[in-house]
C-alpha atoms as a PDB file:
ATOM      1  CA  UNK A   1       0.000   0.000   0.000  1.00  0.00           C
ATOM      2  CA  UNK A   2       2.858   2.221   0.731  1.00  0.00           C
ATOM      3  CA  UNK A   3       3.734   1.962  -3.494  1.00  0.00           C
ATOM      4  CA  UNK A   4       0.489   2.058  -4.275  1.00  0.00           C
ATOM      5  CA  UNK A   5       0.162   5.508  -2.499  1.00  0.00           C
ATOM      6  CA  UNK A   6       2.743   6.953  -4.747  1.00  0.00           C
ATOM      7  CA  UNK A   7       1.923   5.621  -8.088  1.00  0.00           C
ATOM      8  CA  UNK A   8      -1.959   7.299  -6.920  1.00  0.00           C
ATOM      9  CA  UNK A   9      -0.382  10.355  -6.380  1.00  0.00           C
ATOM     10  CA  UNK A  10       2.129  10.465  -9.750  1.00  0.00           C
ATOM     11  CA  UNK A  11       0.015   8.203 -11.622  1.00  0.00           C
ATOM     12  CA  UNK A  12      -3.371  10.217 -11.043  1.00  0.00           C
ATOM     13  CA  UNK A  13      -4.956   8.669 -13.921  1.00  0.00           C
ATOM     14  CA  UNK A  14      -4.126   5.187 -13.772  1.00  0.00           C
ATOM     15  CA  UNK A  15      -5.874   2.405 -12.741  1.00  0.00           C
ATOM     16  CA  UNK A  16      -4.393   0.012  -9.947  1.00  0.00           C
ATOM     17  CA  UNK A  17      -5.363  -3.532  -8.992  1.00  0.00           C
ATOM     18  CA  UNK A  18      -3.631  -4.482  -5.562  1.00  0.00           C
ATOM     19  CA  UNK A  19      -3.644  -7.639  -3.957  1.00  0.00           C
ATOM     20  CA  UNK A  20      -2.246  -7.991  -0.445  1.00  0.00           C
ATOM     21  CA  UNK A  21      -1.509 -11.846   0.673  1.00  0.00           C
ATOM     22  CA  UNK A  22      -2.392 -11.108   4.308  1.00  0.00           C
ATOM     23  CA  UNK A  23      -3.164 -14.976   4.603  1.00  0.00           C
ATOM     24  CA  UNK A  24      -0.097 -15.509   4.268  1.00  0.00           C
ATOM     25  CA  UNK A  25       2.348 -12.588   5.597  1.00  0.00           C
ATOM     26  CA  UNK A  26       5.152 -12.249   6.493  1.00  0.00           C
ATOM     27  CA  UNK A  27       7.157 -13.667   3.439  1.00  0.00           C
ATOM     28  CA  UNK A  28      10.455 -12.850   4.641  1.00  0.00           C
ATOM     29  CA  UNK A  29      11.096 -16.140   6.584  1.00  0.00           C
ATOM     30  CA  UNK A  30       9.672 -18.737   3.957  1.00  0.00           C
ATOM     31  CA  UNK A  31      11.199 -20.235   1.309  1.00  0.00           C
ATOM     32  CA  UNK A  32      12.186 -18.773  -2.425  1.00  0.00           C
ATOM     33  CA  UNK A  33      10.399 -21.085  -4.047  1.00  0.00           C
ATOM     34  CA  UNK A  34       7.383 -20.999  -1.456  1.00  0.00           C
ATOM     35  CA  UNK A  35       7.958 -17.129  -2.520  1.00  0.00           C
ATOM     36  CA  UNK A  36       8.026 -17.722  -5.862  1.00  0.00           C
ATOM     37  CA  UNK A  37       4.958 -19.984  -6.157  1.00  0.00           C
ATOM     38  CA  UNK A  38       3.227 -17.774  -4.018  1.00  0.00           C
ATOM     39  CA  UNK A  39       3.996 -14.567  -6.609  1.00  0.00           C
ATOM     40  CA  UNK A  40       2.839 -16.463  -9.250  1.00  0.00           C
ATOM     41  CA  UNK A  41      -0.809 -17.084  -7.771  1.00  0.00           C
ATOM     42  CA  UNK A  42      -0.754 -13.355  -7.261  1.00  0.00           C
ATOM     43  CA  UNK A  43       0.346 -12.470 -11.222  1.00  0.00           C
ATOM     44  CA  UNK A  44      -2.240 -15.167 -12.509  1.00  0.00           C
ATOM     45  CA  UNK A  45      -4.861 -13.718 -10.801  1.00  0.00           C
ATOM     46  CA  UNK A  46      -4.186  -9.909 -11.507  1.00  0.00           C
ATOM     47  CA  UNK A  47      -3.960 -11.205 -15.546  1.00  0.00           C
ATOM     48  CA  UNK A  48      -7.812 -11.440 -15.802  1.00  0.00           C
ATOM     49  CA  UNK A  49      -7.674  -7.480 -15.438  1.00  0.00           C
ATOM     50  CA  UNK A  50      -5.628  -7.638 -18.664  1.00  0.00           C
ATOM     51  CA  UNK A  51      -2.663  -5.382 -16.450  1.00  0.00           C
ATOM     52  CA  UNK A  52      -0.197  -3.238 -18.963  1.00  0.00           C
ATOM     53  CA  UNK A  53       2.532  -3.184 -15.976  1.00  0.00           C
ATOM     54  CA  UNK A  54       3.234  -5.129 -13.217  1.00  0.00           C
ATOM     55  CA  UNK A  55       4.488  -4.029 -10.065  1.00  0.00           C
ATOM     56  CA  UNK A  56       5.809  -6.119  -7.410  1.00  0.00           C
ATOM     57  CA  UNK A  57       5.550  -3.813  -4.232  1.00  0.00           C
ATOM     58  CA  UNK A  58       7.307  -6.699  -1.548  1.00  0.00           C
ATOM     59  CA  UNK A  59      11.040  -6.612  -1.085  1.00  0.00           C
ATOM     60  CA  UNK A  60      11.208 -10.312  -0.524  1.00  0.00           C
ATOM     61  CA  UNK A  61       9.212 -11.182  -3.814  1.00  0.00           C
ATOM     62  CA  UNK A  62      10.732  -8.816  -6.000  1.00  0.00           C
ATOM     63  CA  UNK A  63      14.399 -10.702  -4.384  1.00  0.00           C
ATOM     64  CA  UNK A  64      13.457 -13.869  -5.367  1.00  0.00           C
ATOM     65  CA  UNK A  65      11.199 -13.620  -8.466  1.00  0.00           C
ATOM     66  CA  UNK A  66      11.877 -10.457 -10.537  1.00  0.00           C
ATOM     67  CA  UNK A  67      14.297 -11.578 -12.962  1.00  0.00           C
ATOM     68  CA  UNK A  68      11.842 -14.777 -13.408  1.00  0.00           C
ATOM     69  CA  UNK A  69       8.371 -12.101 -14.103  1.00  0.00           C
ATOM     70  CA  UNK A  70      10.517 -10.700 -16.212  1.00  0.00           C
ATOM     71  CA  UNK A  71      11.455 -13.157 -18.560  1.00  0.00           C
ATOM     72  CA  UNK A  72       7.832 -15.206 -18.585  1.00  0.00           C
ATOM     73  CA  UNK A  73       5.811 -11.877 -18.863  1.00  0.00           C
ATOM     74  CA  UNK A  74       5.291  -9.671 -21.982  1.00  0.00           C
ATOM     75  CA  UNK A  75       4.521  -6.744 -19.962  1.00  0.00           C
ATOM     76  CA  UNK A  76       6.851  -4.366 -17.843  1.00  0.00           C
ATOM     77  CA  UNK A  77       7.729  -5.613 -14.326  1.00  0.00           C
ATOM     78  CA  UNK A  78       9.389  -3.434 -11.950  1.00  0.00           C
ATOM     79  CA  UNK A  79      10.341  -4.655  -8.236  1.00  0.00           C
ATOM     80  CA  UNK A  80      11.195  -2.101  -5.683  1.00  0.00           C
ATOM     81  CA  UNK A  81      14.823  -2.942  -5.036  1.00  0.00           C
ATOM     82  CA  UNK A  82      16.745  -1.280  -7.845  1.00  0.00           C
ATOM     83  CA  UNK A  83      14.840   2.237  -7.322  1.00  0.00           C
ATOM     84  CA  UNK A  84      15.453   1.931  -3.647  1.00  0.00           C
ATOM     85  CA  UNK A  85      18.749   1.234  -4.105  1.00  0.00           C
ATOM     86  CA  UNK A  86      19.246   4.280  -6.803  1.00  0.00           C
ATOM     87  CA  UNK A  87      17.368   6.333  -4.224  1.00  0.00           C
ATOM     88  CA  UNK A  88      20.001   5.632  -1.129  1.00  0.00           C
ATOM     89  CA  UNK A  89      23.147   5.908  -3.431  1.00  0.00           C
ATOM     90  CA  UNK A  90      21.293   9.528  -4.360  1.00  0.00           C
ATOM     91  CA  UNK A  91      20.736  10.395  -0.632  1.00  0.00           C
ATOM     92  CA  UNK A  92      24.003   9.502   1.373  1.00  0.00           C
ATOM     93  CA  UNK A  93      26.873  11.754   1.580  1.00  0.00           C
ATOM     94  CA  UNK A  94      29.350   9.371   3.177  1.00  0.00           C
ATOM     95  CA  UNK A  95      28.340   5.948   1.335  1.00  0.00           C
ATOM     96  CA  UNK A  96      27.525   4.273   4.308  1.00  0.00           C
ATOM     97  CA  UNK A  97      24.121   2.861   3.916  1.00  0.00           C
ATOM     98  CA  UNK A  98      22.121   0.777   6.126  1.00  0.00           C
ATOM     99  CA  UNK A  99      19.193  -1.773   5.152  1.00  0.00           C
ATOM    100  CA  UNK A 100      16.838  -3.524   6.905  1.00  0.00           C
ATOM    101  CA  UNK A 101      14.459  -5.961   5.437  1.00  0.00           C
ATOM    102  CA  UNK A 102      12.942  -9.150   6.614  1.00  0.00           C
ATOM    103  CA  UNK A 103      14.624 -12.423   6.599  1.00  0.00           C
ATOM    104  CA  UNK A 104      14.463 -13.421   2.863  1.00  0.00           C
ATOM    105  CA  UNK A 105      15.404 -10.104   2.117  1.00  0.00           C
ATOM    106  CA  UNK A 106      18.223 -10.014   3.717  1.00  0.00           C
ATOM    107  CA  UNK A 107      19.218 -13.043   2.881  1.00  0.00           C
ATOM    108  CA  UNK A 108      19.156 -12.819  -0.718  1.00  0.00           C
ATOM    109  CA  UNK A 109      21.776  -9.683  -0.641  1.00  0.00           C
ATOM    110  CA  UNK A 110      19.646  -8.084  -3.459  1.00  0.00           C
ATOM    111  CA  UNK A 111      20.087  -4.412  -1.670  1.00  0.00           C
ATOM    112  CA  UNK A 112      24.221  -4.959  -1.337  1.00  0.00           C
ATOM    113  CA  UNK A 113      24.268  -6.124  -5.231  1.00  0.00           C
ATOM    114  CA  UNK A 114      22.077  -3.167  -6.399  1.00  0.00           C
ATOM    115  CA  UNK A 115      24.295  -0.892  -4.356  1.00  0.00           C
ATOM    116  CA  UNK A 116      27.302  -2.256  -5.631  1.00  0.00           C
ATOM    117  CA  UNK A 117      26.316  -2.661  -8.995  1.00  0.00           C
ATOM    118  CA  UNK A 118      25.759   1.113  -8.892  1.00  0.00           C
ATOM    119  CA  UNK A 119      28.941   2.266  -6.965  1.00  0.00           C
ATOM    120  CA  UNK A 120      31.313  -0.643  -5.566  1.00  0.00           C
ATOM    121  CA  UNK A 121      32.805   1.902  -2.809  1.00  0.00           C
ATOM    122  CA  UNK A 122      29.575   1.922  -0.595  1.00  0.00           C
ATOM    123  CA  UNK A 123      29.626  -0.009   2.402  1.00  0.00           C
ATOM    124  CA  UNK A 124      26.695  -1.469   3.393  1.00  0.00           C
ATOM    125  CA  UNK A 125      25.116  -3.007   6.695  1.00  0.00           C
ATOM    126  CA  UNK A 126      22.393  -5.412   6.718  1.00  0.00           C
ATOM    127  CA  UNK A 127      19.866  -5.941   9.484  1.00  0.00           C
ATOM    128  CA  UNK A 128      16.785  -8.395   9.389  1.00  0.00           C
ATOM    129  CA  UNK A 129      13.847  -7.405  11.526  1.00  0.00           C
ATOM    130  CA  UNK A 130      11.143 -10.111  11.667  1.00  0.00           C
ATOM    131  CA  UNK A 131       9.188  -8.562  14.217  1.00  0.00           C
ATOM    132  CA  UNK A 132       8.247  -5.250  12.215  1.00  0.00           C
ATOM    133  CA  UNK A 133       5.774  -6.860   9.473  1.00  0.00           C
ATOM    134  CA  UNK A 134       3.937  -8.781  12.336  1.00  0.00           C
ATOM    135  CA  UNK A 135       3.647  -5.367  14.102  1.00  0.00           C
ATOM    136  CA  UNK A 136       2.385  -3.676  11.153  1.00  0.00           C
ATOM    137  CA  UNK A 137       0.089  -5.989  10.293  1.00  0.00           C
ATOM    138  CA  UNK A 138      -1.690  -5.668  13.346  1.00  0.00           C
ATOM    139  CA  UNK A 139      -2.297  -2.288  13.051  1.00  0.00           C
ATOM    140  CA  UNK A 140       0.147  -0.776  15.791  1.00  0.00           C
ATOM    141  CA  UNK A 141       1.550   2.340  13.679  1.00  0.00           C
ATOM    142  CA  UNK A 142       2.643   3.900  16.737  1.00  0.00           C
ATOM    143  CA  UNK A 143       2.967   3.931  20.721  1.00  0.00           C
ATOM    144  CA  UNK A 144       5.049   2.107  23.184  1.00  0.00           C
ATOM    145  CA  UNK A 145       4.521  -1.239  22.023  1.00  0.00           C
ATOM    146  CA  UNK A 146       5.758   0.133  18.618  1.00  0.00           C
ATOM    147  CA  UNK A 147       8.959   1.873  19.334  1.00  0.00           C
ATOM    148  CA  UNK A 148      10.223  -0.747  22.089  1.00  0.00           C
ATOM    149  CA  UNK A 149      10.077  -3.370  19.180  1.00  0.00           C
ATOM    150  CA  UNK A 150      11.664  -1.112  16.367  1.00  0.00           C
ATOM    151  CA  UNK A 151      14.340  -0.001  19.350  1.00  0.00           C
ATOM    152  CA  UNK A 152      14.825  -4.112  19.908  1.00  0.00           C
ATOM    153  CA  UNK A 153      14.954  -4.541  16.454  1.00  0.00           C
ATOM    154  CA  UNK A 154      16.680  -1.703  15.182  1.00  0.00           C
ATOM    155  CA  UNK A 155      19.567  -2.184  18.293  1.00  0.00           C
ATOM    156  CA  UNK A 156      22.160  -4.248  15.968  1.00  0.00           C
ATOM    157  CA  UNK A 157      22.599  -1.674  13.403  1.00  0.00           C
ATOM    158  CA  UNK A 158      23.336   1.077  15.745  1.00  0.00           C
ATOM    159  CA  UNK A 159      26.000  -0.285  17.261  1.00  0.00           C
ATOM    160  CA  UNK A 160      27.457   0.380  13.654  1.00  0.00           C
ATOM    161  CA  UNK A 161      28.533   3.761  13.768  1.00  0.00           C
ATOM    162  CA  UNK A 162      28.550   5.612  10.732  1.00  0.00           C
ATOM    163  CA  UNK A 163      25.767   5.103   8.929  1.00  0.00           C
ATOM    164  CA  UNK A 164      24.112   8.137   7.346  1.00  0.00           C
ATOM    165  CA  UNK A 165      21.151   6.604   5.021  1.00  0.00           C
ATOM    166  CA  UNK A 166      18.639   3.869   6.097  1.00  0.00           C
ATOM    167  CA  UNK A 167      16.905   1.814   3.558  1.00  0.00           C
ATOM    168  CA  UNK A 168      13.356   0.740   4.400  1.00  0.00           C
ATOM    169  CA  UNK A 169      13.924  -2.561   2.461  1.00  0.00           C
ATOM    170  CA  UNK A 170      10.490  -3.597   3.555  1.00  0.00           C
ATOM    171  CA  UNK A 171       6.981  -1.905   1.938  1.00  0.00           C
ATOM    172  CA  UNK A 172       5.261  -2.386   5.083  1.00  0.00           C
ATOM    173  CA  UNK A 173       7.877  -0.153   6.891  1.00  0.00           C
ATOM    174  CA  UNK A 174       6.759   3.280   5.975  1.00  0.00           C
ATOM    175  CA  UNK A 175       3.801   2.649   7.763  1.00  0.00           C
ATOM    176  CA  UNK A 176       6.041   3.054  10.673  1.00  0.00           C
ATOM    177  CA  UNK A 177       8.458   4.807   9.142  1.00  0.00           C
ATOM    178  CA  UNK A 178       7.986   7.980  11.979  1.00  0.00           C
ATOM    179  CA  UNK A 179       9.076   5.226  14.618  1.00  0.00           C
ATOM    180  CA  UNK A 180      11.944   4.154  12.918  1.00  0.00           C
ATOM    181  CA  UNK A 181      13.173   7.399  12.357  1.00  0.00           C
ATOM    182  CA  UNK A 182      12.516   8.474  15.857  1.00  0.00           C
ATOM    183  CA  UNK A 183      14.722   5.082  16.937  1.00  0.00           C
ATOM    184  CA  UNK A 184      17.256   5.477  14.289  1.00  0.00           C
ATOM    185  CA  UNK A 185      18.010   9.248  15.197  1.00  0.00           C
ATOM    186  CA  UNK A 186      17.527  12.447  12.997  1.00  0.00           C
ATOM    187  CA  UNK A 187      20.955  12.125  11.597  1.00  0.00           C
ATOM    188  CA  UNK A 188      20.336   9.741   9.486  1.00  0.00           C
ATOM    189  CA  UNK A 189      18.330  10.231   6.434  1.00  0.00           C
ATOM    190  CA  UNK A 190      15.590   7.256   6.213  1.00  0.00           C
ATOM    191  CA  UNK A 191      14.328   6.096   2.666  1.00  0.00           C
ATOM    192  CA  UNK A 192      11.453   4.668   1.195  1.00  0.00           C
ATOM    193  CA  UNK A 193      11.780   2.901  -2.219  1.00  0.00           C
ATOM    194  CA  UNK A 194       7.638   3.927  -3.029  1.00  0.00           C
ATOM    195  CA  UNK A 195       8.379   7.418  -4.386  1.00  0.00           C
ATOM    196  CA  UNK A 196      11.195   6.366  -6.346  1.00  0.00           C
ATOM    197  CA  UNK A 197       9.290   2.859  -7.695  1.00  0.00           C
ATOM    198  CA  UNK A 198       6.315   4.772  -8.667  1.00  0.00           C
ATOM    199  CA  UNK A 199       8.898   7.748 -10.724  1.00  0.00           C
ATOM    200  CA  UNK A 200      10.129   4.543 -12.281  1.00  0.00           C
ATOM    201  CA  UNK A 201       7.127   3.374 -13.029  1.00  0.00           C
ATOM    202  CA  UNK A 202       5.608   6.854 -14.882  1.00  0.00           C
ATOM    203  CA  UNK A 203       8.900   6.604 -17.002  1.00  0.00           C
ATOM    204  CA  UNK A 204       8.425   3.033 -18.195  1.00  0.00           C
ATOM    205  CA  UNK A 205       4.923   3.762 -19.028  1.00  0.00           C
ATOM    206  CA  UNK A 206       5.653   6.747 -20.649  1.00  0.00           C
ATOM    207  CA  UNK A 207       8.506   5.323 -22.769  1.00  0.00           C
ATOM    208  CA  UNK A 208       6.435   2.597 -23.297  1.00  0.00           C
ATOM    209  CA  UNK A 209       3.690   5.115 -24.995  1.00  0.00           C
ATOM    210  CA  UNK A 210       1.215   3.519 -21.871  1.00  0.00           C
ATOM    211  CA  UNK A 211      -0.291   6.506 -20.150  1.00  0.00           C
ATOM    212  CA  UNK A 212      -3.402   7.062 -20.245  1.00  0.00           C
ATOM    213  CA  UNK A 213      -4.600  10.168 -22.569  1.00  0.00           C
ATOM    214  CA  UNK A 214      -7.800   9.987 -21.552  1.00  0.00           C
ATOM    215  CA  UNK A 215      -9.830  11.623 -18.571  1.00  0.00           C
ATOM    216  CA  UNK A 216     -11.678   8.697 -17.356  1.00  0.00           C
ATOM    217  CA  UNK A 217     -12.321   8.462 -13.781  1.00  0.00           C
ATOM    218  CA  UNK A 218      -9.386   5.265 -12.524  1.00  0.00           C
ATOM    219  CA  UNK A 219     -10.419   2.173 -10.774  1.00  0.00           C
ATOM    220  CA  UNK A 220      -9.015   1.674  -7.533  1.00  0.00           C
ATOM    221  CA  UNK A 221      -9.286  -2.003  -6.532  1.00  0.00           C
ATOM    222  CA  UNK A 222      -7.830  -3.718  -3.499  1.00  0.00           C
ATOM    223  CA  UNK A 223      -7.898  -7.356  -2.878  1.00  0.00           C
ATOM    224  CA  UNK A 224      -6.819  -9.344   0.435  1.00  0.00           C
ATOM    225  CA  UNK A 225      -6.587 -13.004   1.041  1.00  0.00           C
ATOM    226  CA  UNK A 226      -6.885 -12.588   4.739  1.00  0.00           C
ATOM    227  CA  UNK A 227      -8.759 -10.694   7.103  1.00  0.00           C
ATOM    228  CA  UNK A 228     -11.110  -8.144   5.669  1.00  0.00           C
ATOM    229  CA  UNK A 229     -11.723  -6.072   8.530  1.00  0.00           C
ATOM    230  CA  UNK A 230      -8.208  -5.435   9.758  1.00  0.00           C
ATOM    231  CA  UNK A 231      -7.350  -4.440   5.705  1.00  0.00           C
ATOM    232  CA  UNK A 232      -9.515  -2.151   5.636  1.00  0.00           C
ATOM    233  CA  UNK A 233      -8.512  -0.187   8.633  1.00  0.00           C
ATOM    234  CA  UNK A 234      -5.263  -0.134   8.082  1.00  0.00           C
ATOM    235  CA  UNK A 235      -5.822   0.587   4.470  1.00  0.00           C
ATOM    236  CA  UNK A 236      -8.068   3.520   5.027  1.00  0.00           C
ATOM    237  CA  UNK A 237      -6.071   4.800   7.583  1.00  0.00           C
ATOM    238  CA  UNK A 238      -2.717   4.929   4.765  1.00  0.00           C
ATOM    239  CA  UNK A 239      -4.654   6.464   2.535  1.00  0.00           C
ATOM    240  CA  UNK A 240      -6.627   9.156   4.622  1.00  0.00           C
ATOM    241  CA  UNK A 241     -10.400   8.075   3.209  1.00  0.00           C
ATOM    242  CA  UNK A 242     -12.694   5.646   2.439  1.00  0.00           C
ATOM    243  CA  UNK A 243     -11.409   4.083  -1.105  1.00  0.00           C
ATOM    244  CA  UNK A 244     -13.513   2.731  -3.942  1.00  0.00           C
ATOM    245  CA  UNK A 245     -13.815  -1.034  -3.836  1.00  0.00           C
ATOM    246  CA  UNK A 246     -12.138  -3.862  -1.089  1.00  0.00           C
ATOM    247  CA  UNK A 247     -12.704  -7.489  -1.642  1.00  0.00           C
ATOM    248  CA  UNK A 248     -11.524 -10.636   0.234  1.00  0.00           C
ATOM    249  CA  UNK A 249     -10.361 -13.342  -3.010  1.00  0.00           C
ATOM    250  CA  UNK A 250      -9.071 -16.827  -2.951  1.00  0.00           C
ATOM    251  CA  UNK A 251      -5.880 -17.186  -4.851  1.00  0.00           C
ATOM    252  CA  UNK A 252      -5.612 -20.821  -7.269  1.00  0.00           C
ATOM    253  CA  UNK A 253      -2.884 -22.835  -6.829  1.00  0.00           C
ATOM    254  CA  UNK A 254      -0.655 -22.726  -9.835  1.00  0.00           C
ATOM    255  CA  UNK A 255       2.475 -24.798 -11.064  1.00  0.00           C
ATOM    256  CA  UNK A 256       5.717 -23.131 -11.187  1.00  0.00           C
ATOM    257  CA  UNK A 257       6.772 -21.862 -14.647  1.00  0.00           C
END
């Protein structure tokens, strides 16, 4: 939801189609090819809306599935790891960078690759932080409970002086991202991949010759797989307002490509 805010906001005329596998959160400690099969139920059912772009707005699934989308699909596919990453190397001053991300995430090294692949003299530290997606996903945004778990969490990578950007490498982090600012200290510069993902995406489509001309009213759609009543909240909340259509779907199992 954090993505989709942006792409609302740059993309005002677009139509989005969001699923959120609730059921099934977090991703970060499962498998890649639990991931990956996962994904795929996701893509097959969003293909039915006959999608022009594809945007895969989870750290851990764009890690272990991107380059896959990418070559199976005849549409664009952007993850948020690359923009992130371009968005960090933009930020810091002294190339120190911090991540943190859930398990898979973290695991894969995606951010250190994109990093490095962009400038090879940035040092990067890693943190995993299993406990923030849980916390989101209940709906506690703020409070005690909230910064005594991202101060738990975020403890590792402060021992690590010298770090002057964070990466968010998680989309459901900006929902705390106040928090994890207050916890991290205002020194360091904390950044969200959704602005950049969503610039990304306006250029593809626009290179593409994909925008939308015309002044049709978009179609907001948001699906869940798990509970209906805590998405809703949480979504309305992010997004300040009631919003157009929610909808709890069952995914169908597919076979991996």
């Amino acid at each position: 939801m954090t993505v989709v805010k942006e792409l609302m906001r740059q993309l005002p005329k677009e139509s989005i189609y969001y699923i959120g596998d609730t059921k099934r959160c977090p991703y970060g400690p499962r498998p890649a090819e639990e991931v990956r099969t996962f994904t795929w139920e996701m893509v097959e059912h969003l293909k039915r809306y006959e999608i022009k772009m594809l945007v895969v707005a989870c750290n851990t699934a764009t890690a272990f599935t991107l380059e896959e989308l990418r070559e199976k699909l005849t549409i664009p596919v952007l993850g948020v790891i690359e923009p992130g990453a371009r968005a960090a190397i933009s930020t810091s001053e002294n190339k120190r960078i911090g991540v943190i991300g859930t398990e898979g995430t973290i695991g894969s090294e995606s951010y250190p690759q994109a990093l490095k692949a962009i400038d090879a003299s940035i040092r990067v530290n890693s943190q995993a932080c299993p406990a923030l997606v849980p916390l989101v996903e209940r709906g506690v945004l703020a409070g005690y409970e909230a910064h005594a778990i991202v101060r738990t969490e975020l403890q590792p990578l402060k021992n690590k002086n010298g770090i002057d950007t964070l990466i968010l490498g998680c989309t459901h982090y900006p929902l705390i991202k106040g928090v994890i600012q207050q916890e991290i200290g205002g020194a360091v510069k904390v950044i969200s991949s959704g602005e950049e993902t969503a610039r990304e995406a306006s250029l593809i489509l626009s290179y593409n010759d994909l925008l939308v001309q015309s002044e049709q009213e978009p179609s907001y759609r948001f699906y869940t797989t798990g509970d209906f009543d805590n998405f809703k909240m949480i979504a309305t909340e992010w997004f300040e307002g009631p919003l157009d259509t929610f909808e709890v779907i069952e995914l169908d199992p597919v076979s991996i490509y």
